[in-house]
C-alpha atoms as a PDB file:
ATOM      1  CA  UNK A   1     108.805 112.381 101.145  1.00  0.00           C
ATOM      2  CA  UNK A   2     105.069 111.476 101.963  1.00  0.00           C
ATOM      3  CA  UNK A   3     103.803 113.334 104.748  1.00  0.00           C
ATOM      4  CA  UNK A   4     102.530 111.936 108.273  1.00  0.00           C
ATOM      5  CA  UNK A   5      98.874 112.222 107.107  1.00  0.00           C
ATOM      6  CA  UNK A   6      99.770 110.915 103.988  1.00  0.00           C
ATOM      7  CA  UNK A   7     100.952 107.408 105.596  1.00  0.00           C
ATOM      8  CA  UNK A   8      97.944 107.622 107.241  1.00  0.00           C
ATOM      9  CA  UNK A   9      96.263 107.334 104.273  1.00  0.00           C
ATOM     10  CA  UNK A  10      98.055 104.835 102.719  1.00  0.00           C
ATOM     11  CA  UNK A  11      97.855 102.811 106.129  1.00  0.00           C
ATOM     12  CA  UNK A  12      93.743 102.943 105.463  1.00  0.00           C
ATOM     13  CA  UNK A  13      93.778 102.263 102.126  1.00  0.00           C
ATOM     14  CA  UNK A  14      95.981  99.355 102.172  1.00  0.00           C
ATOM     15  CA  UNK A  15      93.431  98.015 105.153  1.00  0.00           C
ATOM     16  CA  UNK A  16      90.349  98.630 102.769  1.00  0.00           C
ATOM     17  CA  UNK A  17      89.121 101.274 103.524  1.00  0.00           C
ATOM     18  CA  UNK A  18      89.368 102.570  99.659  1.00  0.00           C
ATOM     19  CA  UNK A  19      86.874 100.384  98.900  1.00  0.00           C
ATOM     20  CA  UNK A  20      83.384 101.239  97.758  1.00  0.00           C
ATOM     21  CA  UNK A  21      81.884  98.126  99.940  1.00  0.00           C
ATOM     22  CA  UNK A  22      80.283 100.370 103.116  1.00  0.00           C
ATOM     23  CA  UNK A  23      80.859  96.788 105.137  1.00  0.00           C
ATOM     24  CA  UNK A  24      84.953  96.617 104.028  1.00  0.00           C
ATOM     25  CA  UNK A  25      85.176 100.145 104.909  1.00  0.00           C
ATOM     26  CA  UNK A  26      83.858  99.306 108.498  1.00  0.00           C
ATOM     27  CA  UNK A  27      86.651  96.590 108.640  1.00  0.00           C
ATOM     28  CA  UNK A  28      89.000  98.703 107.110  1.00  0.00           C
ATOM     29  CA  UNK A  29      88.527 101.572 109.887  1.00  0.00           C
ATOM     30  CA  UNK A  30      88.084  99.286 112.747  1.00  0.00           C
ATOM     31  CA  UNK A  31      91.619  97.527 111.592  1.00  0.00           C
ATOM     32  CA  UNK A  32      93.327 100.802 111.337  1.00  0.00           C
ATOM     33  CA  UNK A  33      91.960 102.054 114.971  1.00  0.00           C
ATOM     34  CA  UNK A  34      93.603  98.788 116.252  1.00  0.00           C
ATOM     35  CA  UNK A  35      96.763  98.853 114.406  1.00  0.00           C
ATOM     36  CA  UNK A  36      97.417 102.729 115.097  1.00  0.00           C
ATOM     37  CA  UNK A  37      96.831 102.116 118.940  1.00  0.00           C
ATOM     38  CA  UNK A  38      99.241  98.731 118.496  1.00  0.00           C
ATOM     39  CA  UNK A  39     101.990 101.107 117.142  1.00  0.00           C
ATOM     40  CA  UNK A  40     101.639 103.520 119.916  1.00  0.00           C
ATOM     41  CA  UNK A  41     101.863 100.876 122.807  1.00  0.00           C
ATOM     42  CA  UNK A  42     104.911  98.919 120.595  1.00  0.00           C
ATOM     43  CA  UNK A  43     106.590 102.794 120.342  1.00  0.00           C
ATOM     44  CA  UNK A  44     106.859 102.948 124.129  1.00  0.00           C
ATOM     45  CA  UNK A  45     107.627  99.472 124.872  1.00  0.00           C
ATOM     46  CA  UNK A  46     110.250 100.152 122.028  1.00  0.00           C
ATOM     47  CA  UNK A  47     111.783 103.396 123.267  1.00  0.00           C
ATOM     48  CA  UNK A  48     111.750 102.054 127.216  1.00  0.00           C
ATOM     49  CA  UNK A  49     108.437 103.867 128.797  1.00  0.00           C
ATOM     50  CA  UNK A  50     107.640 101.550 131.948  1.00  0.00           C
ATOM     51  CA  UNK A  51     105.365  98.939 130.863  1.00  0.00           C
ATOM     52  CA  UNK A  52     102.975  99.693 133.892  1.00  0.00           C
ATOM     53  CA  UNK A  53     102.413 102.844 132.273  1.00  0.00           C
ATOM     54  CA  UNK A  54     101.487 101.001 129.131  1.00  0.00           C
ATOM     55  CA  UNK A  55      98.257  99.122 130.738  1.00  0.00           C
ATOM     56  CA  UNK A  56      95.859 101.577 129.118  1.00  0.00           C
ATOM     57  CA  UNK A  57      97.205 101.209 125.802  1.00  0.00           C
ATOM     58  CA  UNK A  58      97.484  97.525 126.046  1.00  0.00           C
ATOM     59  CA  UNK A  59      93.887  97.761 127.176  1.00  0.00           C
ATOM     60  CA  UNK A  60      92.975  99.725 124.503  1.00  0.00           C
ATOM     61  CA  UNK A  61      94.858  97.668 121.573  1.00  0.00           C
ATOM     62  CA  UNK A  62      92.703  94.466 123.368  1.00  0.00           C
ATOM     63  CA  UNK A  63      89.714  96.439 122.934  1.00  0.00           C
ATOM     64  CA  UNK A  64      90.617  97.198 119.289  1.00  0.00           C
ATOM     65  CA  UNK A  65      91.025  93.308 118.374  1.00  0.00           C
ATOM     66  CA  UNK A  66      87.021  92.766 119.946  1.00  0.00           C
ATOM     67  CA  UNK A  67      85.737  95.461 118.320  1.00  0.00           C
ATOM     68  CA  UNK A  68      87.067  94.006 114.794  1.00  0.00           C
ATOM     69  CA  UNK A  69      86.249  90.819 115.807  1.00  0.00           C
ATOM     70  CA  UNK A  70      82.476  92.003 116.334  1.00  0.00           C
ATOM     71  CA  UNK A  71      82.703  94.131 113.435  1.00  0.00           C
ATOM     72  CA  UNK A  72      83.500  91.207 111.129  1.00  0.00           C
ATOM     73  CA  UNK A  73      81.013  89.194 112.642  1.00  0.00           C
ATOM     74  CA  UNK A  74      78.497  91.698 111.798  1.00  0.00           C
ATOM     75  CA  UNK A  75      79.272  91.856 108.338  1.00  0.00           C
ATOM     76  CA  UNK A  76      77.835  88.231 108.469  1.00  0.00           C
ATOM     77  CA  UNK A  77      80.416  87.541 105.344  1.00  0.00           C
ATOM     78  CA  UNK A  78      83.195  84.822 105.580  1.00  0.00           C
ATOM     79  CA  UNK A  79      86.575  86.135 106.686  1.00  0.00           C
ATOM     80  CA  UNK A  80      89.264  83.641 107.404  1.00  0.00           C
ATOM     81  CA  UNK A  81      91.746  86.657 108.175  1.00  0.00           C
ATOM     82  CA  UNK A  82      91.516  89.923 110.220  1.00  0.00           C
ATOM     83  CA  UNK A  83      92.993  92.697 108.167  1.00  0.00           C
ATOM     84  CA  UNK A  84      96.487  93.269 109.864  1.00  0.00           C
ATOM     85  CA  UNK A  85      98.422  96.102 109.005  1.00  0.00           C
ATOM     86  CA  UNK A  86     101.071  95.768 112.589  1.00  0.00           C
ATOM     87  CA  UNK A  87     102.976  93.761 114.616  1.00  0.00           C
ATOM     88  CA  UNK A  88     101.871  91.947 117.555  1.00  0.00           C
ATOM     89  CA  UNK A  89     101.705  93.716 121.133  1.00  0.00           C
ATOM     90  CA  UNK A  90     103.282  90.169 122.841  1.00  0.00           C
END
């Protein structure tokens, strides 16, 4: 049974972030930030918390997406796909 950290890891790595390219890396964390915050906010909406409570992770998983979106634009490399590792937060 793989432990909590563990799936962690294997989260990362699956997003890139195993790789010895510094600039995949930077995607790699940048999807994993966004995809563990997505999983948070789709945990409450899943187990009933009140959406309104929800606005500062939804904030936060909207703040995620830019800051990939900015990160792959700074790697100035063509991407026709954001790394996505979750489900969607609609």
């Amino acid at each position: 049974m793989a432990t909590f950290d563990q799936e962690l890891t294997g989260r990362y790595a699956a997003a890139g972030g195993d790789r010895p390219d510094p600039d995949a890396r930077r995607i790699a964390r940048a999807a994993f930030v966004r995809d563990t915050i997505r999983t948070l906010y789709n945990a409450d909406k899943k187990f009933g918390i009140d959406p309104a409570d929800n606005g500062s992770l939804a904030e936060l998983v909207d703040a995620a997406e830019e800051h990939l979106e900015h990160i792959v634009n700074d790697v100035s490399r063509s991407v026709t796909t954001l790394p996505n590792t979750g489900g969607d937060t609609a």
